[in-house]
PDB file of N, CA and C in Angstrom:
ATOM      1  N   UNK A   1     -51.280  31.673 -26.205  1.00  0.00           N
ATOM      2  CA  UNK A   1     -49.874  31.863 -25.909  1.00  0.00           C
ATOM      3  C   UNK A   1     -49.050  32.145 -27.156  1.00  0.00           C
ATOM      4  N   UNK A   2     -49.921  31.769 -28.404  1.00  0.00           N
ATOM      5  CA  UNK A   2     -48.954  32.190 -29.476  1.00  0.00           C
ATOM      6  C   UNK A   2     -48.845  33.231 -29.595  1.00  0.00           C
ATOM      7  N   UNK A   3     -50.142  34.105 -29.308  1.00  0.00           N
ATOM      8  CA  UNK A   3     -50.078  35.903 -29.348  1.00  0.00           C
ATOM      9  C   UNK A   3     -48.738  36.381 -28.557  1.00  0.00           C
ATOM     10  N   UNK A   4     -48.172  35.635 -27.573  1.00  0.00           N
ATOM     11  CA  UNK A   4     -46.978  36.278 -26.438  1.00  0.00           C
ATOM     12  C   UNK A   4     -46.227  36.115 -27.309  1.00  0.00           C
ATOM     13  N   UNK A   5     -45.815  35.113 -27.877  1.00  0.00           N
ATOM     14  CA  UNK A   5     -44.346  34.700 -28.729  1.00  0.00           C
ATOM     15  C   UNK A   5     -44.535  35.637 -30.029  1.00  0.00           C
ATOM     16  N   UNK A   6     -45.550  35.981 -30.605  1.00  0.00           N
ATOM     17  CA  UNK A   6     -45.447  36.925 -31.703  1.00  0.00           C
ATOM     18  C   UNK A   6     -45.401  38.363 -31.297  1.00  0.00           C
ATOM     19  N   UNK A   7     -45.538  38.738 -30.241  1.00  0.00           N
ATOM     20  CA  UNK A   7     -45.434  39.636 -29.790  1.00  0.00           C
ATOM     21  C   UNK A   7     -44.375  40.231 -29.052  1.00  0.00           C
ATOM     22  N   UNK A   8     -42.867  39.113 -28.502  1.00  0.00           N
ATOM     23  CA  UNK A   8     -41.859  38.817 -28.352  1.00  0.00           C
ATOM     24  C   UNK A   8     -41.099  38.609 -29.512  1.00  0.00           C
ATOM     25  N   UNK A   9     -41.418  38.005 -30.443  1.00  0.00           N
ATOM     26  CA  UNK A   9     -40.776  37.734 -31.793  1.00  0.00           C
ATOM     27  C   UNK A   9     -40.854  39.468 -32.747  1.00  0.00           C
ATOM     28  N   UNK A  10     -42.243  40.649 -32.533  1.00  0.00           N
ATOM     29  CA  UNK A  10     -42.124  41.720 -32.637  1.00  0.00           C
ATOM     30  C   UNK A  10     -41.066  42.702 -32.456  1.00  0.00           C
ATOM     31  N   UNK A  11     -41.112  43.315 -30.838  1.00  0.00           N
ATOM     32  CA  UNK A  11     -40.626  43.741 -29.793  1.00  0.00           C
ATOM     33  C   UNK A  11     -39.202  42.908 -30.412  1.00  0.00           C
ATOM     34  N   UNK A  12     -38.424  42.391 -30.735  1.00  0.00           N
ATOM     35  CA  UNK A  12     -36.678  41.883 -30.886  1.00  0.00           C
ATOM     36  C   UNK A  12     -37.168  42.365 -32.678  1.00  0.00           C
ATOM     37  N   UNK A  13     -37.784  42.405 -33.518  1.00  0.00           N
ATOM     38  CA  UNK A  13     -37.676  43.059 -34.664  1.00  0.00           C
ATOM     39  C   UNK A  13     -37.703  44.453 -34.635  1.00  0.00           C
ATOM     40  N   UNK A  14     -38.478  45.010 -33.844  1.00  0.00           N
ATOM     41  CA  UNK A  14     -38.266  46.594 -33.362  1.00  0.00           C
ATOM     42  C   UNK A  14     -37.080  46.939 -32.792  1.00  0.00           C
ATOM     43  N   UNK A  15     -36.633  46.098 -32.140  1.00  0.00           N
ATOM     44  CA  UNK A  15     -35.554  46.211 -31.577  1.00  0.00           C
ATOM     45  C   UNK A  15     -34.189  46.338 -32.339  1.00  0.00           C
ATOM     46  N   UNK A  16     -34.282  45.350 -33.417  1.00  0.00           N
ATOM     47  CA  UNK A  16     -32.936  45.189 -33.941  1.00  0.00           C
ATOM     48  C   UNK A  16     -33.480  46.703 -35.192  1.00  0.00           C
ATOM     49  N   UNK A  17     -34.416  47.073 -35.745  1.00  0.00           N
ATOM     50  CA  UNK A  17     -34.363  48.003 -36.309  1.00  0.00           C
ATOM     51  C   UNK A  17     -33.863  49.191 -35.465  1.00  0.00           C
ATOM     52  N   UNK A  18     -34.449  49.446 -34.578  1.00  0.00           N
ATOM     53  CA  UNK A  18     -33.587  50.829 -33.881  1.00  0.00           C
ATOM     54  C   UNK A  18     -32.229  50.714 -33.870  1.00  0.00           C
ATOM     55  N   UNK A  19     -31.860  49.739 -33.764  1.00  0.00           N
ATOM     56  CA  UNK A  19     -30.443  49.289 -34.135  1.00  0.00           C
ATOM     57  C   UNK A  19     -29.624  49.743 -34.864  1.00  0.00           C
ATOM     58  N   UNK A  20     -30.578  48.788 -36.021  1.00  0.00           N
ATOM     59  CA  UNK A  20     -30.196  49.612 -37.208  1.00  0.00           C
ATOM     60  C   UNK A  20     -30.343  50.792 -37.563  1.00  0.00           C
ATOM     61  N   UNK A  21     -31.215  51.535 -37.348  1.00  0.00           N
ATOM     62  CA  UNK A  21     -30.810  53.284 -37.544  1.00  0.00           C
ATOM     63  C   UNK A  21     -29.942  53.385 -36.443  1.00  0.00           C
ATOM     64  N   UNK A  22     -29.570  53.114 -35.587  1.00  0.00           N
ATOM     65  CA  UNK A  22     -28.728  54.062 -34.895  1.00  0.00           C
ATOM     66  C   UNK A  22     -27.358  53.420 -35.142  1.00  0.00           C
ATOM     67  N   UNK A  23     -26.656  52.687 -36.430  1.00  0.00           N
ATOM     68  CA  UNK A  23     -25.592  52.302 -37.208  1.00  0.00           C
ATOM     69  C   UNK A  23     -25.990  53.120 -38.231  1.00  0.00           C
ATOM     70  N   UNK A  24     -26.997  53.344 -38.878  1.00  0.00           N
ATOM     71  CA  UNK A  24     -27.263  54.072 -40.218  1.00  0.00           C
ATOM     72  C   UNK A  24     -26.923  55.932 -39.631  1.00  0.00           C
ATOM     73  N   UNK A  25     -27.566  56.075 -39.287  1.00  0.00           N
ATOM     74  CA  UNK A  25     -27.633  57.895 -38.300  1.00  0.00           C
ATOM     75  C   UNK A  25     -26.005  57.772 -37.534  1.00  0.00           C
ATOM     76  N   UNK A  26     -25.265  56.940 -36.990  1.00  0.00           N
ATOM     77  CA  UNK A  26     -23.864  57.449 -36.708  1.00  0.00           C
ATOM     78  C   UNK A  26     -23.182  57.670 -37.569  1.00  0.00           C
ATOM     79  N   UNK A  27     -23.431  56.945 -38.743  1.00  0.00           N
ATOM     80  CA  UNK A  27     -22.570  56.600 -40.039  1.00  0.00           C
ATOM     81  C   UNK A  27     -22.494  57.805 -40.637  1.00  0.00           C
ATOM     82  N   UNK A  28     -23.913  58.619 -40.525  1.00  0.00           N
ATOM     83  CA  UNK A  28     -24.476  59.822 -41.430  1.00  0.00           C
ATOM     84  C   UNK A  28     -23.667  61.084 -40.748  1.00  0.00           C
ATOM     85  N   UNK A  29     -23.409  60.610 -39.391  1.00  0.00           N
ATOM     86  CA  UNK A  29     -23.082  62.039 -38.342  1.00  0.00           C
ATOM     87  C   UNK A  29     -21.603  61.708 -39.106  1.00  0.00           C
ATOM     88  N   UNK A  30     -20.917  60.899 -38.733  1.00  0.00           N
ATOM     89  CA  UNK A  30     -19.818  60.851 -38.996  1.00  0.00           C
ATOM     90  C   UNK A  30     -19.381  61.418 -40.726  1.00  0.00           C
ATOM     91  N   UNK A  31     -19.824  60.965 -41.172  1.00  0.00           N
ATOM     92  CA  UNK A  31     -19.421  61.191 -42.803  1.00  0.00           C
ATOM     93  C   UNK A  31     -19.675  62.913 -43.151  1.00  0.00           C
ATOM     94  N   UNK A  32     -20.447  63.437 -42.264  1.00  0.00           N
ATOM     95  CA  UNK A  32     -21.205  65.114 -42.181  1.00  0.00           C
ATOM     96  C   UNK A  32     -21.848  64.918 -42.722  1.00  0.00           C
ATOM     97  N   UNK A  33     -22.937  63.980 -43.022  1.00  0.00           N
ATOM     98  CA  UNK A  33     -24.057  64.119 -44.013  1.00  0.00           C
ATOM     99  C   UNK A  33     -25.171  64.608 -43.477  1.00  0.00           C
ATOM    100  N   UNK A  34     -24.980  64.489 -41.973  1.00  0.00           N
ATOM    101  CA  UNK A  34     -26.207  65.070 -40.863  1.00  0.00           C
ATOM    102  C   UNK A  34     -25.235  65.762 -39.864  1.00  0.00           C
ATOM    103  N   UNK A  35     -25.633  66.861 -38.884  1.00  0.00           N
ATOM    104  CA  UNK A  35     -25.200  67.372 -37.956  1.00  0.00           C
ATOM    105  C   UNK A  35     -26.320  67.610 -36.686  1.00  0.00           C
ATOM    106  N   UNK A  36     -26.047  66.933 -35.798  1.00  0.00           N
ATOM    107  CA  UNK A  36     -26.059  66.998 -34.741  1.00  0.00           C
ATOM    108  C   UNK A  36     -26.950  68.249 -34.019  1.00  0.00           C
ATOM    109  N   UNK A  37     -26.052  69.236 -34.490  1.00  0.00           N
ATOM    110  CA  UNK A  37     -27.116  70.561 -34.333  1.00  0.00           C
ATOM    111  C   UNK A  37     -28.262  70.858 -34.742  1.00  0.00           C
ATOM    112  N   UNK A  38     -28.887  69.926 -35.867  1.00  0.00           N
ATOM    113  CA  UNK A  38     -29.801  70.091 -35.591  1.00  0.00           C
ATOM    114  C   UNK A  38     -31.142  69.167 -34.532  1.00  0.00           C
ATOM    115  N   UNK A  39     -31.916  69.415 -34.055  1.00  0.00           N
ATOM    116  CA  UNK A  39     -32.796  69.354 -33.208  1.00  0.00           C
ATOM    117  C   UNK A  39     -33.255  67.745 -33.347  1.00  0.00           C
ATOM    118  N   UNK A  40     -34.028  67.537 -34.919  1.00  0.00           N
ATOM    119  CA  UNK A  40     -34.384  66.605 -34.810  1.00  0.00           C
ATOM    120  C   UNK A  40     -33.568  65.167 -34.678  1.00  0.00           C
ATOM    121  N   UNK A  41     -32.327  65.377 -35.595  1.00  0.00           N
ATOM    122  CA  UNK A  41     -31.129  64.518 -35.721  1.00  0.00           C
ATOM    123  C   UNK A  41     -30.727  63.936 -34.049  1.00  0.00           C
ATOM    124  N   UNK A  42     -30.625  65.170 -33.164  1.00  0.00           N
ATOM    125  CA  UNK A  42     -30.065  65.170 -32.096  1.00  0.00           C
ATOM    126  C   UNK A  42     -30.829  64.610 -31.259  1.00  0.00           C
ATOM    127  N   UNK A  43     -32.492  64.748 -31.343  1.00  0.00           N
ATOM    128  CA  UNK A  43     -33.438  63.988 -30.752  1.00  0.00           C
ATOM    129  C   UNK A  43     -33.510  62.399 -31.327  1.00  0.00           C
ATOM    130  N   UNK A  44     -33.250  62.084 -32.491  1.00  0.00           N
ATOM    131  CA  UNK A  44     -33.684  60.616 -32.845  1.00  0.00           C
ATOM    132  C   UNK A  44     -32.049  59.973 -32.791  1.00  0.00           C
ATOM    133  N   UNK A  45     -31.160  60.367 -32.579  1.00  0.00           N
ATOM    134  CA  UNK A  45     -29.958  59.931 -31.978  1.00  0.00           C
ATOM    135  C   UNK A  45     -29.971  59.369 -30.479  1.00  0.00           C
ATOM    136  N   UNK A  46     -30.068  60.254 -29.784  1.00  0.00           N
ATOM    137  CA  UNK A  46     -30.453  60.448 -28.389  1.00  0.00           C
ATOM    138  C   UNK A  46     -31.211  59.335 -27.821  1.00  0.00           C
ATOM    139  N   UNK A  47     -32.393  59.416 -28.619  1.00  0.00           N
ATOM    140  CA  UNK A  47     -33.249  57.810 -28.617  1.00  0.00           C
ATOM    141  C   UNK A  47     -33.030  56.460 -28.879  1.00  0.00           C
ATOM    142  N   UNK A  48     -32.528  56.706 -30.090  1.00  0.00           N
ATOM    143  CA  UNK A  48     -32.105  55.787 -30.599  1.00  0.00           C
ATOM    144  C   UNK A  48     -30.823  54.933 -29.431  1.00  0.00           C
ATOM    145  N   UNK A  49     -30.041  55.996 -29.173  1.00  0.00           N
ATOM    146  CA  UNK A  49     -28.768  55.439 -28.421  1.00  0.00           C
ATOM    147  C   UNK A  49     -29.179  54.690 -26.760  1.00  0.00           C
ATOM    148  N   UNK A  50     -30.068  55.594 -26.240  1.00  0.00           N
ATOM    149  CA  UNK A  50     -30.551  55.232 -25.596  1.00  0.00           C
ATOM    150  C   UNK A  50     -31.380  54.033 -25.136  1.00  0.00           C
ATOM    151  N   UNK A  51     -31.923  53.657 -26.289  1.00  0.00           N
ATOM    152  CA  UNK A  51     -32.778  52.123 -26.486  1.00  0.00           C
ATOM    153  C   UNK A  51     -31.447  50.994 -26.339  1.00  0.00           C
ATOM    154  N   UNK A  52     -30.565  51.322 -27.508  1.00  0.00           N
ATOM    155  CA  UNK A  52     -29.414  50.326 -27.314  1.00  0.00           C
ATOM    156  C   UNK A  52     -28.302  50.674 -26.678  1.00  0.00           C
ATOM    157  N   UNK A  53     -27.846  51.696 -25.941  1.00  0.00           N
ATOM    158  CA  UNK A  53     -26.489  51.812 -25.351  1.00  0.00           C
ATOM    159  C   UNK A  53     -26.559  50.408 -24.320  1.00  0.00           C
ATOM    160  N   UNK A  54     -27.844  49.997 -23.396  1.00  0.00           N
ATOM    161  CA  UNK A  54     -27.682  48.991 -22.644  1.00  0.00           C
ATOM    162  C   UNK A  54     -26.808  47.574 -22.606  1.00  0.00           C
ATOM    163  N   UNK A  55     -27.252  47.530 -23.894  1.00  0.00           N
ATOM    164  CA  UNK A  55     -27.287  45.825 -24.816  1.00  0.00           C
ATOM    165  C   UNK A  55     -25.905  46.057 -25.563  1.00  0.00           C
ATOM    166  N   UNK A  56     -25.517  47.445 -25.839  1.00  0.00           N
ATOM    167  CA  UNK A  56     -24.158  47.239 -26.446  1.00  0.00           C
ATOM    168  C   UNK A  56     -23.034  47.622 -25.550  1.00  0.00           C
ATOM    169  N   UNK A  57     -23.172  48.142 -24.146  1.00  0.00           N
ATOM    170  CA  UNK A  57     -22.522  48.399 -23.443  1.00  0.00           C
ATOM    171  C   UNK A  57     -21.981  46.950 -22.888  1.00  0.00           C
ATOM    172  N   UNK A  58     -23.008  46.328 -22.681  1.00  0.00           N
ATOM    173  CA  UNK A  58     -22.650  44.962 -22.151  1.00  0.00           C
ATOM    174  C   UNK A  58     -21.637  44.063 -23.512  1.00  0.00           C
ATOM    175  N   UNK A  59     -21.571  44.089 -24.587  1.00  0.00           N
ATOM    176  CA  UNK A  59     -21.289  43.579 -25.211  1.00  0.00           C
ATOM    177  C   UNK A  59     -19.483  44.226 -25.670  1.00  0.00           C
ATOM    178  N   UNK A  60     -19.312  45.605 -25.947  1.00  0.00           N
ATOM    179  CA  UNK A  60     -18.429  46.528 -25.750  1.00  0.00           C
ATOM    180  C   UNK A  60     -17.355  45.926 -24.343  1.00  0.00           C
ATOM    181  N   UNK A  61     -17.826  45.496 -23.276  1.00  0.00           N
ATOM    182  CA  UNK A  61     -17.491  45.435 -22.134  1.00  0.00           C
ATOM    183  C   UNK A  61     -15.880  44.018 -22.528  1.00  0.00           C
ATOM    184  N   UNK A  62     -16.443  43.172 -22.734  1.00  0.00           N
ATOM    185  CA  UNK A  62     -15.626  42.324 -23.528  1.00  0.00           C
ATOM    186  C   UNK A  62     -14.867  42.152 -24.835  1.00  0.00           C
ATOM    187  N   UNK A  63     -15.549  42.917 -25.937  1.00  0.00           N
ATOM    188  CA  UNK A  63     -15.154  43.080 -27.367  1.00  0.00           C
ATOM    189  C   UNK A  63     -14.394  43.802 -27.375  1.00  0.00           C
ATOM    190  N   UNK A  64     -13.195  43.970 -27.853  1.00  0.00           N
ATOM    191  CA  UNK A  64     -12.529  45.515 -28.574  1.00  0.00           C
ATOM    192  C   UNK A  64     -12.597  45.952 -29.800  1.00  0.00           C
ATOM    193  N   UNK A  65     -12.356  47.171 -29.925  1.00  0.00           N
ATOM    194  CA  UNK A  65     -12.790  47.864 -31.563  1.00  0.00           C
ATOM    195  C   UNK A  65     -11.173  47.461 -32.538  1.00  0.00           C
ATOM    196  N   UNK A  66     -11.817  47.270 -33.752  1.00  0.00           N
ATOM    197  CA  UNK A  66     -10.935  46.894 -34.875  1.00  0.00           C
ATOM    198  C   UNK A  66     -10.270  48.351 -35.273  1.00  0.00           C
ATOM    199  N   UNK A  67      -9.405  48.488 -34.685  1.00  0.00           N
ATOM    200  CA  UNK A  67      -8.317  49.751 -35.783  1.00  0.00           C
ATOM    201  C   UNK A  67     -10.231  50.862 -36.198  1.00  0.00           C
ATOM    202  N   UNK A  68     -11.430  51.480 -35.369  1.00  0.00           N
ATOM    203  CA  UNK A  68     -12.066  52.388 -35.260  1.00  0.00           C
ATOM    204  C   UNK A  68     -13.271  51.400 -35.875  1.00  0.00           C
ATOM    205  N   UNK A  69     -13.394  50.486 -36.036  1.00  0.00           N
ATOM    206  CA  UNK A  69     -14.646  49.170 -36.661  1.00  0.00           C
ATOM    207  C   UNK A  69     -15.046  48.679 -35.852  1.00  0.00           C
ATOM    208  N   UNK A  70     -16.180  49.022 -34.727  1.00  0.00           N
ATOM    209  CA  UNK A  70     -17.262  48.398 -33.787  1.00  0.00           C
ATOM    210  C   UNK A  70     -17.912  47.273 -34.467  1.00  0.00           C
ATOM    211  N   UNK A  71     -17.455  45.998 -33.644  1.00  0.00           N
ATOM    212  CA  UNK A  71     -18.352  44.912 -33.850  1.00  0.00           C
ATOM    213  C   UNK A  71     -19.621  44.770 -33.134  1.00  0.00           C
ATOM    214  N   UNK A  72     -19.819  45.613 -32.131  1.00  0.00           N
ATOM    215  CA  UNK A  72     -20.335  44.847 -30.866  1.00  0.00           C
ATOM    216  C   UNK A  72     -22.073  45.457 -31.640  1.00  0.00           C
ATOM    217  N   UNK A  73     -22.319  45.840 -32.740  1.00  0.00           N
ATOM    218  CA  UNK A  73     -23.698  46.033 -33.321  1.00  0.00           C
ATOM    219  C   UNK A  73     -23.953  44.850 -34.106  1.00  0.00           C
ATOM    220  N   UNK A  74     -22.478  44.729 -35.017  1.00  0.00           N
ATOM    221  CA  UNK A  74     -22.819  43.101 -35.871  1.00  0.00           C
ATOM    222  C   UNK A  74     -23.714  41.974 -34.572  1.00  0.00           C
ATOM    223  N   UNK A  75     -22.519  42.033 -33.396  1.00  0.00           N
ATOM    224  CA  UNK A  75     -22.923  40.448 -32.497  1.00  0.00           C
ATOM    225  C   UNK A  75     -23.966  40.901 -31.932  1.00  0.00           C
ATOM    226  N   UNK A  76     -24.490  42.115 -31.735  1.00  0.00           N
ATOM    227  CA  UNK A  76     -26.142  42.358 -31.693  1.00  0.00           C
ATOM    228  C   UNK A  76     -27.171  41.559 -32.713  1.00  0.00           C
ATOM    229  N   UNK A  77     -26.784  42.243 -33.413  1.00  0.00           N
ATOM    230  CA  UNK A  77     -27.956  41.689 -34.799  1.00  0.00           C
ATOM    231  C   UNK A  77     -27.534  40.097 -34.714  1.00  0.00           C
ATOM    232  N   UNK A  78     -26.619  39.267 -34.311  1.00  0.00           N
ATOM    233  CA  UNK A  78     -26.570  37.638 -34.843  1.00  0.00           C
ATOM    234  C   UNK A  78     -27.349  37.427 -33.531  1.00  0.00           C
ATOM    235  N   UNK A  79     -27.049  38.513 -32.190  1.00  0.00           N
ATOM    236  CA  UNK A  79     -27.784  37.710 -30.691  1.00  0.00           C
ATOM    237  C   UNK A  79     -29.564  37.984 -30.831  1.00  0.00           C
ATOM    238  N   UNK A  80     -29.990  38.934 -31.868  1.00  0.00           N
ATOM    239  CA  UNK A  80     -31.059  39.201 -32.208  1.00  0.00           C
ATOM    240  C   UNK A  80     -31.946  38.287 -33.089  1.00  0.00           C
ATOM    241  N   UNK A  81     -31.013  37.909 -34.178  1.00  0.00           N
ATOM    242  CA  UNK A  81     -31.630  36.854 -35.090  1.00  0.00           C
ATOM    243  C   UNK A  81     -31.847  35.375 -34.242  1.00  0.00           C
ATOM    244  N   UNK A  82     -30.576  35.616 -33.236  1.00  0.00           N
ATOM    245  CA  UNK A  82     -30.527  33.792 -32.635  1.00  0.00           C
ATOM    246  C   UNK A  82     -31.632  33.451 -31.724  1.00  0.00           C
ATOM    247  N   UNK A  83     -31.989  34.705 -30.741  1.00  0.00           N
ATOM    248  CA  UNK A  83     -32.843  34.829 -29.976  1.00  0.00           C
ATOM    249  C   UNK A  83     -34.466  34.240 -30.856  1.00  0.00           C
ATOM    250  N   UNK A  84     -34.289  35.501 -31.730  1.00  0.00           N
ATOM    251  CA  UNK A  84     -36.004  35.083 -32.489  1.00  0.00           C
ATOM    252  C   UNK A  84     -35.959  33.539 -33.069  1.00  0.00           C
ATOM    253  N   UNK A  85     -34.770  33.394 -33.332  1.00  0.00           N
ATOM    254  CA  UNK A  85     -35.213  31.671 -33.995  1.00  0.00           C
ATOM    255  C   UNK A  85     -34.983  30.912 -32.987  1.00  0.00           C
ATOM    256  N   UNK A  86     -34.498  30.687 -31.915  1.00  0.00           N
ATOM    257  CA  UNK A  86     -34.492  30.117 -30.739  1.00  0.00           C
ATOM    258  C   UNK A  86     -36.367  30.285 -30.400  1.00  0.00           C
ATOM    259  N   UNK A  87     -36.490  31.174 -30.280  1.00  0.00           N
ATOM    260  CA  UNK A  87     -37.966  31.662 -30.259  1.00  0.00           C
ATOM    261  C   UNK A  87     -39.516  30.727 -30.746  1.00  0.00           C
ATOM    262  N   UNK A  88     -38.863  31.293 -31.742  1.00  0.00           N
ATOM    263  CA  UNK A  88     -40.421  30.209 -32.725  1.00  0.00           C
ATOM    264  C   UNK A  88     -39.761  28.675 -32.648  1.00  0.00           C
ATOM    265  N   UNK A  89     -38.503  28.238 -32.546  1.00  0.00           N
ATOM    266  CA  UNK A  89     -38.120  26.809 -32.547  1.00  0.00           C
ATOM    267  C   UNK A  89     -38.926  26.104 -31.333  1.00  0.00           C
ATOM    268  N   UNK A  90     -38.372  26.809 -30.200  1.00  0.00           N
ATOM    269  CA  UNK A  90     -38.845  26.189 -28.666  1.00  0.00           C
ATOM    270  C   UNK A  90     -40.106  26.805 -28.128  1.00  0.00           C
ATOM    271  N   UNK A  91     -40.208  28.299 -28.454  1.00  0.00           N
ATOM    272  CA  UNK A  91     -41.243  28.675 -27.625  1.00  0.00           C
ATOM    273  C   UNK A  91     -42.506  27.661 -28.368  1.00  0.00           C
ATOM    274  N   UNK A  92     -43.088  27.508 -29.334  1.00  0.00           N
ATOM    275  CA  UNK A  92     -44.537  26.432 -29.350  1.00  0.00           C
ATOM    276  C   UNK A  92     -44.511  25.799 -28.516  1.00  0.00           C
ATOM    277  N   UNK A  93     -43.255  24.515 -28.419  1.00  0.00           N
ATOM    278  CA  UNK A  93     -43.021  23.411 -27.428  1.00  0.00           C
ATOM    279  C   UNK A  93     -43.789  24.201 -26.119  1.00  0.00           C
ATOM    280  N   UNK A  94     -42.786  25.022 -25.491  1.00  0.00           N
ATOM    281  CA  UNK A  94     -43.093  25.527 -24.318  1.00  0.00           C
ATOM    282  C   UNK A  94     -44.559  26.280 -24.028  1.00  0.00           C
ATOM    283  N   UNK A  95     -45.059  26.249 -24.826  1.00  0.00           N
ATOM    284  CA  UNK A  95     -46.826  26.874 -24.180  1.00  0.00           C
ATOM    285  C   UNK A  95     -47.813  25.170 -24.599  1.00  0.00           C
ATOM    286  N   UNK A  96     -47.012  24.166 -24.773  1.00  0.00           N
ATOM    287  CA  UNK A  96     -48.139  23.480 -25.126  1.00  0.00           C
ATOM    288  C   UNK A  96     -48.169  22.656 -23.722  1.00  0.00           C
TER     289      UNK A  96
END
């Protein structure tokens, strides 16, 4: 059962990295350092947004934006970190 929890504890590190590129890659669209037009940009955007629009839509839903400053990726990454250490704290308990 420890293999599930490391493998859950994975899967939320993959997770919060797509994350993070898709804060790093808006940042890039925005500033023009990347454009959109091209293919690949537009494909690993696309993905990217797609993995998390879910999780930040829900979060967006309640939050409002600061004068154009989205929080709702920060309280991702703290519900990401809290989750995994919630994780290894309780999950042992719970498979024994």
């Amino acid at each position: 059962m420890m293999s599930l929890l490391g493998l859950i504890s994975t899967l939320l590190t993959l997770y919060s990295y797509c994350l993070l590129g898709l804060v790093i890659l808006s940042w890039l669209i925005s500033f023009k350092v990347v454009n959109l037009d091209n293919r690949f940009v537009y494909s690993l955007y696309n993905i990217l947004d797609r993995i998390t629009e879910p999780a930040l839509r829900r979060i967006r839903a309640f939050l409002t934006n600061f004068s154009g400053f989205y929080l709702s990726p920060v309280l991702l990454f703290i519900l990401i970190a809290f989750a995994n250490n919630l994780l290894w704290e309780y999950g042992p308990r719970l498979v024994q």
